[in-house]
N, C-alpha and C. Protein backbone atom coordinates (compact mmCIF):
# COMPACT_ATOMS: atom_id res chain seq x y z
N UNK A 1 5.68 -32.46 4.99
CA UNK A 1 5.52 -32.07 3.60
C UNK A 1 4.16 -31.40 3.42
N UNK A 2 4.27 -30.46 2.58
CA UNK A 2 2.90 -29.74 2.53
C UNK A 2 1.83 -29.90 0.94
N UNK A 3 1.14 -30.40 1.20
CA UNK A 3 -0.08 -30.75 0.07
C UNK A 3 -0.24 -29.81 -0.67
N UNK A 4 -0.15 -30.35 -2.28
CA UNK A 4 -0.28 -29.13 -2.26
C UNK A 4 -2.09 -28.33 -2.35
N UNK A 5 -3.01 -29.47 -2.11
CA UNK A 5 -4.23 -29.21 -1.73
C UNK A 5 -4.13 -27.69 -0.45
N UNK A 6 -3.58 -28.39 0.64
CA UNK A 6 -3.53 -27.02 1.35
C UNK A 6 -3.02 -25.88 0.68
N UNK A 7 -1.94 -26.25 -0.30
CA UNK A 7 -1.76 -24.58 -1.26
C UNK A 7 -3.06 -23.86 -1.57
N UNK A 8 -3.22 -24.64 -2.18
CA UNK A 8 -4.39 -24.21 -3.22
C UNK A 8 -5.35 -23.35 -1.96
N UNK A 9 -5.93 -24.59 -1.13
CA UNK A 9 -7.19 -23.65 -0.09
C UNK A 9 -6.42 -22.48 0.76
N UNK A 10 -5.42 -22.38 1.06
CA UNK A 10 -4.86 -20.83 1.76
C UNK A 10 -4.62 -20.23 0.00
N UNK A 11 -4.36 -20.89 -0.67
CA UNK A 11 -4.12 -19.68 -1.80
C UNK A 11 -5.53 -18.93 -1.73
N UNK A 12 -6.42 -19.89 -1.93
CA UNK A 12 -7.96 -19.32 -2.57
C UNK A 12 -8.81 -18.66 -1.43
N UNK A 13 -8.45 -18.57 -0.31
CA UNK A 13 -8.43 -17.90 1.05
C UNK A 13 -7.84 -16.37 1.00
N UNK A 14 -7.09 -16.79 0.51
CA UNK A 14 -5.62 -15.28 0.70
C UNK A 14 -6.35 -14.43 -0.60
N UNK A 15 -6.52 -14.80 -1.82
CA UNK A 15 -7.41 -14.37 -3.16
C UNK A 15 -8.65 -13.73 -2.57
N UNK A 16 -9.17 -13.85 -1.85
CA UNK A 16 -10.67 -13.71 -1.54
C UNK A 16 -10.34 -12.68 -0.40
N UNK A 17 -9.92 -12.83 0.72
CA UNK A 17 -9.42 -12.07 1.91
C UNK A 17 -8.61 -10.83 1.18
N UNK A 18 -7.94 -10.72 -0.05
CA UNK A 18 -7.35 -9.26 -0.65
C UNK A 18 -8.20 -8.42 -1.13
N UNK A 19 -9.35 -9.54 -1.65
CA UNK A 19 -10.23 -8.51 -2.75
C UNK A 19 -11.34 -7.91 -1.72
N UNK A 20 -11.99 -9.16 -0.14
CA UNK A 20 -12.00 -8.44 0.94
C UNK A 20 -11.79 -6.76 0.84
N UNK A 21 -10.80 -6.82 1.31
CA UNK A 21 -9.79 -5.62 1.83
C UNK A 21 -9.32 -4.45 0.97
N UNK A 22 -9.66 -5.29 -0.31
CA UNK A 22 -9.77 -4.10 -1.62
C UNK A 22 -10.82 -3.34 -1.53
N UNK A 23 -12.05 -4.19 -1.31
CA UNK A 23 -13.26 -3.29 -0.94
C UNK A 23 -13.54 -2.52 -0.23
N UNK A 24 -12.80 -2.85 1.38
CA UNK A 24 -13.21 -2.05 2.51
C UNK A 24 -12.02 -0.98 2.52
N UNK A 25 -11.26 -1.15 1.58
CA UNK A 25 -10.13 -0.24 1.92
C UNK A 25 -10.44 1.77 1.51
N UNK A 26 -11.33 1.76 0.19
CA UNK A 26 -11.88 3.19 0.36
C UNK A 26 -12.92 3.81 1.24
N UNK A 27 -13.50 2.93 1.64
CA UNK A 27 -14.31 2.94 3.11
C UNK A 27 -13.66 3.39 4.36
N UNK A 28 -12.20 2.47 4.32
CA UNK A 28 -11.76 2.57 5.45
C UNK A 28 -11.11 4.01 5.69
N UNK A 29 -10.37 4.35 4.81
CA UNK A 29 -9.54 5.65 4.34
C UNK A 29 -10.44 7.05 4.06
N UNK A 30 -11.82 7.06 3.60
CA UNK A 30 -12.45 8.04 3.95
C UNK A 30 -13.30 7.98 5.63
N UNK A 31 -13.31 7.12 6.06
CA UNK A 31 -13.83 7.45 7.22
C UNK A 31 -13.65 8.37 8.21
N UNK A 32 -12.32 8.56 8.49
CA UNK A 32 -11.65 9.39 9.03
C UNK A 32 -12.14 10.75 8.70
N UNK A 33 -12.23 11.00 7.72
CA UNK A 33 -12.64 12.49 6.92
C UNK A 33 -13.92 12.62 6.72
N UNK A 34 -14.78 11.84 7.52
CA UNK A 34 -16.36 12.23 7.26
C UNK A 34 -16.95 12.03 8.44
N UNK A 35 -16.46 10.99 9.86
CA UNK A 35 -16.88 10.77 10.67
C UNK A 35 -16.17 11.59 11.67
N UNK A 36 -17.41 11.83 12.75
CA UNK A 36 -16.42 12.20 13.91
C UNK A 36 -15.07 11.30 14.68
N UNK A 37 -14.45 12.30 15.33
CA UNK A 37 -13.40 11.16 16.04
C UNK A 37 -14.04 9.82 16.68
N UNK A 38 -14.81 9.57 17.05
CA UNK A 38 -15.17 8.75 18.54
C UNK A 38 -15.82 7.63 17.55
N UNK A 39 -16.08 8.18 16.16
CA UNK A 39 -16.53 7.13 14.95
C UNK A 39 -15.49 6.27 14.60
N UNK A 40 -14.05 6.59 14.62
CA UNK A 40 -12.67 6.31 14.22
C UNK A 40 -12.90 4.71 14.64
N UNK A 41 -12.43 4.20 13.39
CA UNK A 41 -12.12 2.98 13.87
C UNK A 41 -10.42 2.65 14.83
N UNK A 42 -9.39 3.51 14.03
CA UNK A 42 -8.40 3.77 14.83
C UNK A 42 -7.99 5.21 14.73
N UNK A 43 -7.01 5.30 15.28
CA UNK A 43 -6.22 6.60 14.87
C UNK A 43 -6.20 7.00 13.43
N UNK A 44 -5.70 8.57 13.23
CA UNK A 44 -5.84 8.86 11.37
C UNK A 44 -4.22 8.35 10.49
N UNK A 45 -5.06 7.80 9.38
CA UNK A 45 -3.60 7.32 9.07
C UNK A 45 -2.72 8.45 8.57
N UNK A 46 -1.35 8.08 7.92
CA UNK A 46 -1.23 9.35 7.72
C UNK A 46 -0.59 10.74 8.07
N UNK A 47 -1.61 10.52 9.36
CA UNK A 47 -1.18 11.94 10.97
C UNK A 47 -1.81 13.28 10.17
N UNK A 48 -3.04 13.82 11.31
CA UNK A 48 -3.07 14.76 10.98
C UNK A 48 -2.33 15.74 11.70
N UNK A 49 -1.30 15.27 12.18
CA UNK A 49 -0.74 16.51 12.77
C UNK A 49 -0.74 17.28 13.89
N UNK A 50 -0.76 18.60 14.12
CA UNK A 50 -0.55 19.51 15.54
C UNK A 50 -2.37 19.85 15.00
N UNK A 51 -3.05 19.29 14.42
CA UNK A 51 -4.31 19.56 14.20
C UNK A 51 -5.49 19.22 15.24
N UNK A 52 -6.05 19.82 15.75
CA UNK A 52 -7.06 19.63 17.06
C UNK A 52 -7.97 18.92 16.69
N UNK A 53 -8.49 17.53 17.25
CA UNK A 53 -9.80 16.95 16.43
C UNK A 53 -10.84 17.05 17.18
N UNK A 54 -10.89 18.15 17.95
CA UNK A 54 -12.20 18.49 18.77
C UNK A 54 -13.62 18.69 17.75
N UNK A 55 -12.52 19.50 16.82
CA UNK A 55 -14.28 20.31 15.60
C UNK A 55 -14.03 19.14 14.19
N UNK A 56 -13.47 18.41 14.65
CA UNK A 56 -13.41 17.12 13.27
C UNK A 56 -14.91 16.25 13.43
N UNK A 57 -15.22 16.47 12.09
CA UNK A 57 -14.82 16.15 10.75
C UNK A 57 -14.88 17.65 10.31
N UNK A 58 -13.32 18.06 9.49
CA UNK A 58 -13.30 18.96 8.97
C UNK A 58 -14.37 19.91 8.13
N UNK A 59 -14.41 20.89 7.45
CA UNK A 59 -15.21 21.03 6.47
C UNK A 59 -15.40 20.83 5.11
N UNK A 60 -16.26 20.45 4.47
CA UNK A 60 -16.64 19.32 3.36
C UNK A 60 -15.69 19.60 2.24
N UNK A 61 -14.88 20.88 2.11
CA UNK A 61 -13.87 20.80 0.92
C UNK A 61 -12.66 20.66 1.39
N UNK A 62 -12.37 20.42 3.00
CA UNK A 62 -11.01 19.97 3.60
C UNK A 62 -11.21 18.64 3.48
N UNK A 63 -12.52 18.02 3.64
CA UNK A 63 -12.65 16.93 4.01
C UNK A 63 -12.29 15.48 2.67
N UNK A 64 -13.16 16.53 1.42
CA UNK A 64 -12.98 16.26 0.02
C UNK A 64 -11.20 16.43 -0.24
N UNK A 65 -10.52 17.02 -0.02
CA UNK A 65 -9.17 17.53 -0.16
C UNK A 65 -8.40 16.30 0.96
N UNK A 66 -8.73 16.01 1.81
CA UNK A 66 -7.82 15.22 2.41
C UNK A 66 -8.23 13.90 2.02
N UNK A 67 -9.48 13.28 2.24
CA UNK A 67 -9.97 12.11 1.11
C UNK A 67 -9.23 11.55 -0.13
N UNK A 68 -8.92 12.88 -1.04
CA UNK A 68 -7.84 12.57 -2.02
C UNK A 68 -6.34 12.37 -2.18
N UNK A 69 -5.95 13.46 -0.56
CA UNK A 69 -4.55 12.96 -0.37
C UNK A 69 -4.24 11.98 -0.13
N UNK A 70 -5.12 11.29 0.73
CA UNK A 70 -5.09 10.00 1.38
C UNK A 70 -5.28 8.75 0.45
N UNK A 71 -6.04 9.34 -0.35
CA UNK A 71 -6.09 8.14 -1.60
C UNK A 71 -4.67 7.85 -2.66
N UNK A 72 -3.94 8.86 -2.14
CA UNK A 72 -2.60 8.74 -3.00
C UNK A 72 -1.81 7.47 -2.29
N UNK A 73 -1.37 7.75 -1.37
CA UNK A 73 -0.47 6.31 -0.57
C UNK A 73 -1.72 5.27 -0.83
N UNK A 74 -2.90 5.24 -0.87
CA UNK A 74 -3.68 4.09 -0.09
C UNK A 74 -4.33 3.55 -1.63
N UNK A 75 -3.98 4.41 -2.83
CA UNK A 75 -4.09 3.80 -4.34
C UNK A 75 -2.51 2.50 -4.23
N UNK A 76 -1.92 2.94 -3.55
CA UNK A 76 -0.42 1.77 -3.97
C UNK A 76 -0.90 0.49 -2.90
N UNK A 77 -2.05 0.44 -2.06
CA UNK A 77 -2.24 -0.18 -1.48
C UNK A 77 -3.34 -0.31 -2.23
N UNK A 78 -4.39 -0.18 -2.24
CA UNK A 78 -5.26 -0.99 -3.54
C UNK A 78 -4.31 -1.74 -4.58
N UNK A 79 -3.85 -1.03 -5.29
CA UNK A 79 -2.92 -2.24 -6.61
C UNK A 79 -2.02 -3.27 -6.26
N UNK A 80 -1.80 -3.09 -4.89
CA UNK A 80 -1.03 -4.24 -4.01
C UNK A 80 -1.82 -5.56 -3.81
N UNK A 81 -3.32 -4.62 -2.96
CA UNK A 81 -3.89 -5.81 -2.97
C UNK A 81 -4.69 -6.69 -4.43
N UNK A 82 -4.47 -5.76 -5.73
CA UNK A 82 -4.98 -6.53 -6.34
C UNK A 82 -3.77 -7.51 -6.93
N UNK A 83 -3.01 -6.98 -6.96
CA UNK A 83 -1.85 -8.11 -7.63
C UNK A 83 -1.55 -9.14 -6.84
N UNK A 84 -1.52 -9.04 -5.06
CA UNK A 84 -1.47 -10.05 -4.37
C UNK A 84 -2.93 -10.84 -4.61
N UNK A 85 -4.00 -10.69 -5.06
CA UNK A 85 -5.06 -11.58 -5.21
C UNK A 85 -4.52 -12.04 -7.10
N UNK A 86 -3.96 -11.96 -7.62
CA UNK A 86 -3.71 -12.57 -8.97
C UNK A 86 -2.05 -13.47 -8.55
N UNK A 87 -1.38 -13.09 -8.06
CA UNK A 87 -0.82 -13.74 -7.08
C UNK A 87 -1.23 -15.07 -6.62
N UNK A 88 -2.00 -15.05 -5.58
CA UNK A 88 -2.48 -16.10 -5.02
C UNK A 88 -3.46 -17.00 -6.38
N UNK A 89 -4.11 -15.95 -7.14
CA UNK A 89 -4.77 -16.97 -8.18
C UNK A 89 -3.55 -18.16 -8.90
N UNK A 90 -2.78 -17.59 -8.95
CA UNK A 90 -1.77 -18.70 -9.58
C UNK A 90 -1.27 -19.68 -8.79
N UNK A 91 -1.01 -19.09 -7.37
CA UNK A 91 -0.33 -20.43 -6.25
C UNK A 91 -1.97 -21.71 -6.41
N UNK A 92 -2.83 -20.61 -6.59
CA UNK A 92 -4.33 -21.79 -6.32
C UNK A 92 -4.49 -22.64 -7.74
N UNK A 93 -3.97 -22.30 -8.77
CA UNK A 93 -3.61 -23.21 -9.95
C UNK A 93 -2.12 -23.81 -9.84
N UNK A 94 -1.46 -24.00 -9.07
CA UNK A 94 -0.22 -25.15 -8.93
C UNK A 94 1.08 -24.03 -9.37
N UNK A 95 0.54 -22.56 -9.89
CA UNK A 95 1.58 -21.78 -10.99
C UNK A 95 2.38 -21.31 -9.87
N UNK A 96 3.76 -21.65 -9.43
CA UNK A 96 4.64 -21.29 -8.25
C UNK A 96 5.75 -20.17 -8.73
N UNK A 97 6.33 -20.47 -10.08
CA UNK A 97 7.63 -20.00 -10.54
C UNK A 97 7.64 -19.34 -11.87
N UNK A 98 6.68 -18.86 -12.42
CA UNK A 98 6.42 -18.61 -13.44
C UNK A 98 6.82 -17.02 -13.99
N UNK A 99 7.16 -16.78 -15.40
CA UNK A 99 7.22 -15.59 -15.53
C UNK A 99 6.43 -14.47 -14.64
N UNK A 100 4.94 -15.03 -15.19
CA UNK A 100 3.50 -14.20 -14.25
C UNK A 100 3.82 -14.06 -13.13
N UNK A 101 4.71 -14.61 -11.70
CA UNK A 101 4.95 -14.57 -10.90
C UNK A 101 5.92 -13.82 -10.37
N UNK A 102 6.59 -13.82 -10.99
CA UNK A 102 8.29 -12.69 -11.07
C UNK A 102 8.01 -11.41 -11.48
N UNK A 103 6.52 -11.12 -12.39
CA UNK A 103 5.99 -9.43 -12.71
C UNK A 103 5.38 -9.34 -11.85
N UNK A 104 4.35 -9.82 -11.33
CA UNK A 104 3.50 -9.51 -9.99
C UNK A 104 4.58 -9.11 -8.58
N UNK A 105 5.35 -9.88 -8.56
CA UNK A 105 6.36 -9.79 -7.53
C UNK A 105 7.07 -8.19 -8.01
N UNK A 106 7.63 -7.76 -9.21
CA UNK A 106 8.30 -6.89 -9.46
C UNK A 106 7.26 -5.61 -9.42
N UNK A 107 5.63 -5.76 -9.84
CA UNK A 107 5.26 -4.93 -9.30
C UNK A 107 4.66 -4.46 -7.76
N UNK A 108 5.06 -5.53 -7.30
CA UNK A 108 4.56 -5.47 -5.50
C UNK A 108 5.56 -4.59 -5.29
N UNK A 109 6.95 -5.00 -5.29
CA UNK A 109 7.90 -4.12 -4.64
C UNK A 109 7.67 -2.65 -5.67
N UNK A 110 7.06 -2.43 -6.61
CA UNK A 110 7.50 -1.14 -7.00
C UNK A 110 6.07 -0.07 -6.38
N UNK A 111 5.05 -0.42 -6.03
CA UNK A 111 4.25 -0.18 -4.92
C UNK A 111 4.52 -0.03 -3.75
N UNK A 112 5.16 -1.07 -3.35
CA UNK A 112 5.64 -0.42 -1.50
C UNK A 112 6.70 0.65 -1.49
N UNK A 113 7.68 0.61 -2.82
CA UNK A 113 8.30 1.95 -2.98
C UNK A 113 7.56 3.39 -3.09
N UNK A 114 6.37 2.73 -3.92
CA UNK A 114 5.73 4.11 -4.44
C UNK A 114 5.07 4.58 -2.95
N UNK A 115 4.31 3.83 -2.06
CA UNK A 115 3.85 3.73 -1.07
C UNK A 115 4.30 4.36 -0.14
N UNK A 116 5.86 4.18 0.10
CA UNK A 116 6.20 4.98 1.32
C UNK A 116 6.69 6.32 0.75
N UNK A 117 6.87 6.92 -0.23
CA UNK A 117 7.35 8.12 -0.54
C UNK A 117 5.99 8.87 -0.89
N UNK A 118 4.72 8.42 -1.22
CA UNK A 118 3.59 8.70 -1.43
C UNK A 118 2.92 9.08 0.28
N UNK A 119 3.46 8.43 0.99
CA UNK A 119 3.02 8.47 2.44
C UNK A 119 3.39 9.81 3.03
N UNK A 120 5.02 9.89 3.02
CA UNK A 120 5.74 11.00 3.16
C UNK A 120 4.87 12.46 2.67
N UNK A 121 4.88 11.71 1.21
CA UNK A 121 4.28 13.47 0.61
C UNK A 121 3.03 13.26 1.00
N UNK A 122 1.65 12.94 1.52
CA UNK A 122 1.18 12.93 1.78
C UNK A 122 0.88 13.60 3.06
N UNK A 123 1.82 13.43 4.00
CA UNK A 123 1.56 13.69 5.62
C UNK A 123 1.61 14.97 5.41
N UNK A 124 2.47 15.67 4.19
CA UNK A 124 2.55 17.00 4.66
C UNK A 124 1.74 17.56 3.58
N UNK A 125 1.56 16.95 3.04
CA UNK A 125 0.05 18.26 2.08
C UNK A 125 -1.14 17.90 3.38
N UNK A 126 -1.19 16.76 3.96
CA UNK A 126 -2.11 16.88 5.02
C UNK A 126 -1.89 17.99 5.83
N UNK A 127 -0.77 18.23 6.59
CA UNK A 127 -0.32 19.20 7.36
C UNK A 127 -0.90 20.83 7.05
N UNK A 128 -0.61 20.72 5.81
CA UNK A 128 -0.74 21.95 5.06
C UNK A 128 -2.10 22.20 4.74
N UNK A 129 -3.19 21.60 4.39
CA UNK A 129 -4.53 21.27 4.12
C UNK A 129 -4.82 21.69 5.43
N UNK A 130 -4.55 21.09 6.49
CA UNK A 130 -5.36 20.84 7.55
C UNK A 130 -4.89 22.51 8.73
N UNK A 131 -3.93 23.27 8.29
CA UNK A 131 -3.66 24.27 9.10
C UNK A 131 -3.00 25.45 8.15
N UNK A 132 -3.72 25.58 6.65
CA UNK A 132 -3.51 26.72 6.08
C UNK A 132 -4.43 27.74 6.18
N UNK A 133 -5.45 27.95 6.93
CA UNK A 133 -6.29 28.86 7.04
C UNK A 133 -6.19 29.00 8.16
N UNK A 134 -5.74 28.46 9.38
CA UNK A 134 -5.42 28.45 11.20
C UNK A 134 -4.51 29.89 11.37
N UNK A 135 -4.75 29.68 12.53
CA UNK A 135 -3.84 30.78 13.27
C UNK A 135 -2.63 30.56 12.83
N UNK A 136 -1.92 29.31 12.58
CA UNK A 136 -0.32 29.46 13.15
C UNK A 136 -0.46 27.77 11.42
N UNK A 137 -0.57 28.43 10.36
CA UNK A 137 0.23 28.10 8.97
C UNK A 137 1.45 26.75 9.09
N UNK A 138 1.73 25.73 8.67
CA UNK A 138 2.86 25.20 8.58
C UNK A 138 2.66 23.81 8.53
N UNK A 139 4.23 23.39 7.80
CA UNK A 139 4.12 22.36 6.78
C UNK A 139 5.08 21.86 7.73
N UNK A 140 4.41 20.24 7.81
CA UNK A 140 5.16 19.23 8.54
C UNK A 140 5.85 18.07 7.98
N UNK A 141 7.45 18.49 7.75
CA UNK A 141 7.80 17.29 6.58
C UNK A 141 8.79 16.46 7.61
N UNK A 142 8.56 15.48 8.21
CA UNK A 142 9.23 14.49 8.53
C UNK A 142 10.20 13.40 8.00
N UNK A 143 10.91 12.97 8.57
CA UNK A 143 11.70 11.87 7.81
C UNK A 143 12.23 11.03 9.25
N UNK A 144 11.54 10.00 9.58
CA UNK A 144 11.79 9.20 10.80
C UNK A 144 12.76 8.08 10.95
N UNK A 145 13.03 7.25 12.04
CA UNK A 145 13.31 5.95 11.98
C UNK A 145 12.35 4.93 11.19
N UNK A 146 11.63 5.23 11.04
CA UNK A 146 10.33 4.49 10.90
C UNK A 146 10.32 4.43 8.67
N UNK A 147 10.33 6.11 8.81
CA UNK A 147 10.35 5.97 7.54
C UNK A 147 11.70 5.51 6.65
N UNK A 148 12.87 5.41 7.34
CA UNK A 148 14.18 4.52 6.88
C UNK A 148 14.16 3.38 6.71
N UNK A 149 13.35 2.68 7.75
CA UNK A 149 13.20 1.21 7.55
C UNK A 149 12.28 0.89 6.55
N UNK A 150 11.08 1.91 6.42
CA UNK A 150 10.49 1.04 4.92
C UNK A 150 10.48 1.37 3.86
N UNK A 151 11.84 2.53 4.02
CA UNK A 151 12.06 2.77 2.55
C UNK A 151 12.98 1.37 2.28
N UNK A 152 14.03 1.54 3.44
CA UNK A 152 14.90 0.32 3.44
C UNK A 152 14.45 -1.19 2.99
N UNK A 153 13.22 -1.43 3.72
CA UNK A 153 12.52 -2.52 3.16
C UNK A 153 11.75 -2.81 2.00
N UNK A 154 11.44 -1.24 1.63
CA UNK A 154 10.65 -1.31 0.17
C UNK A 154 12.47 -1.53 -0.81
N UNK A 155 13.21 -0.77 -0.82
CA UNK A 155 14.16 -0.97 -1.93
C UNK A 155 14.94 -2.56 -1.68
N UNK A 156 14.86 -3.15 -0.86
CA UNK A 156 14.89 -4.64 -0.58
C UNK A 156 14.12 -5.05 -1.43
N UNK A 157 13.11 -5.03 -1.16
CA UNK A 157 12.06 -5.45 -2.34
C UNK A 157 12.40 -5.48 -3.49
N UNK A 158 12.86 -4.26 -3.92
CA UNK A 158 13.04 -3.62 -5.41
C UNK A 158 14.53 -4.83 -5.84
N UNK A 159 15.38 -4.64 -5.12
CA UNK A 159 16.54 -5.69 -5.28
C UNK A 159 16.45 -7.25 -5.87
N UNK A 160 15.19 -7.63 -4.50
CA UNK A 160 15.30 -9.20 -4.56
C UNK A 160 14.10 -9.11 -5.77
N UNK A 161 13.28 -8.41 -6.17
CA UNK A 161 12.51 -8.77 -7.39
C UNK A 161 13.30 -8.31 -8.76
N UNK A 162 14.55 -7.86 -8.59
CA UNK A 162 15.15 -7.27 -10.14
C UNK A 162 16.30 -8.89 -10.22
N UNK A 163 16.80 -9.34 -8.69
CA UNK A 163 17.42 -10.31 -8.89
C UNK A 163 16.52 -11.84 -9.62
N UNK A 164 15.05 -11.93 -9.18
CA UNK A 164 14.36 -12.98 -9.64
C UNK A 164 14.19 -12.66 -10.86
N UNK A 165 14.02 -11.79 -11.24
CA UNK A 165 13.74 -11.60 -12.85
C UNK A 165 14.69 -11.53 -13.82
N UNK A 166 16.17 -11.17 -13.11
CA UNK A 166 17.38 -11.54 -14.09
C UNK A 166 17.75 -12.79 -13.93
N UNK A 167 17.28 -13.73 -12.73
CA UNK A 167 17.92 -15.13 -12.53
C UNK A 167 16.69 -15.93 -14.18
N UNK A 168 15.52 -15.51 -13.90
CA UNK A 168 14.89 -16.27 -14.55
C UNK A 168 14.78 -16.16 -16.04
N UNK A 169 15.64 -14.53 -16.47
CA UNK A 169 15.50 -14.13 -18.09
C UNK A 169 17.39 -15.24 -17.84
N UNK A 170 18.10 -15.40 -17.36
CA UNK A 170 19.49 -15.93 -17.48
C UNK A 170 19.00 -17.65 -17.43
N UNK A 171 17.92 -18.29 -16.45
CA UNK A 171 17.48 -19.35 -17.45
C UNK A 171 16.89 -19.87 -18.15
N UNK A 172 15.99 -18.98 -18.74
CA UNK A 172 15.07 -19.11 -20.34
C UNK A 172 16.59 -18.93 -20.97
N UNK A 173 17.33 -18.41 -20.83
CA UNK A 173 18.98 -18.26 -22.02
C UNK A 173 19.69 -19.69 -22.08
N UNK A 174 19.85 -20.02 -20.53
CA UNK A 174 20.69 -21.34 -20.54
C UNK A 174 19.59 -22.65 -21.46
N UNK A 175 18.36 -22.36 -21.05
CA UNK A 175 17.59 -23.55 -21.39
C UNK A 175 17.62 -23.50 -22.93
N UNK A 176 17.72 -22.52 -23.33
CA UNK A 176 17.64 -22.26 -25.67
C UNK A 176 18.96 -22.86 -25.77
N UNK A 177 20.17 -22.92 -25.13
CA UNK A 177 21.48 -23.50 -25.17
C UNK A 177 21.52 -25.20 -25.36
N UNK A 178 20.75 -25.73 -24.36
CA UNK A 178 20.82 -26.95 -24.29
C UNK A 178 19.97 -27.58 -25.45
């Protein structure tokens, strides 16, 4: 059986570790676009593409220009992590099942939706940013295995949070009955 003391300290762990990661997350996402490669903490997110990163970091209004594309997918990941830290604020007050809990949840999944179609359009204004003044022009619009499964998994999301929120408006109804 689990305490719910241990709730609370991984809740107030998990709260602290989002807002973490809230912080380092525009840090992390411009780095790429200001540092050289060998600065990279990993690969670019994103993909820049058939783009050569020999003369990277681009120049300061590609660099400004991709900074902002990148902030489009990686804004649905900021508001993720802040709702998962209001989230956890409630598991760390005992609040498990609560209305507050079923909107936070309904807006998580409508973020990882926004997220992966934001990703998509993203890769290719990168594409396009990053090889419209090049020799050889062109827009790279993909649609993978990769990106099926999390669309697949984001509209999962979207499902099981429209089902918690009609189970729970159907028993605030039954409960005015009794």
């Amino acid at each position: 059986m689990v305490h719910p003391n241990r709730i609370r300290t991984v809740s107030q762990f998990m709260r602290h570790l989002c807002l973490l990661l809230l912080i380092a997350l525009p840090f992390y996402l411009a780095h790429h676009w200001l540092l050289p490669v060998a600065a990279w903490i990993d690969g670019m997110p994103f993909d820049a593409g058939r783009t050569p990163l020999s003369d990277w970091p681009p120049a300061p209004a590609k660099s400004i220009a991709g900074i902002l594309l990148t902030f489009l997918p990686g804004s649905c990941v900021a508001l993720a992590l802040w709702r998962l830290r209001q989230l956890f604020t409630l598991y760390a007050q005992g609040i498990y099942f609560a209305d507050d809990n079923v909107a936070l949840y309904t807006r998580l999944s409508n973020y990882a939706l926004a997220f992966v179609l934001l990703v998509m359009l993203a890769k290719s204004a990168i594409s396009v940013l990053l090889s419209y003044d090049g020799p050889a022009p062109h827009i790279s619009v993909s649609f993978t295995h990769a990106h099926l499964f999390a669309l697949f998994g984001a509209l999962v999301l979207k499902v099981i949070t429209w089902v918690m929120a009609a189970a729970a408006s159907l028993e605030r109804e039954n409960q005015s009955f009794v």
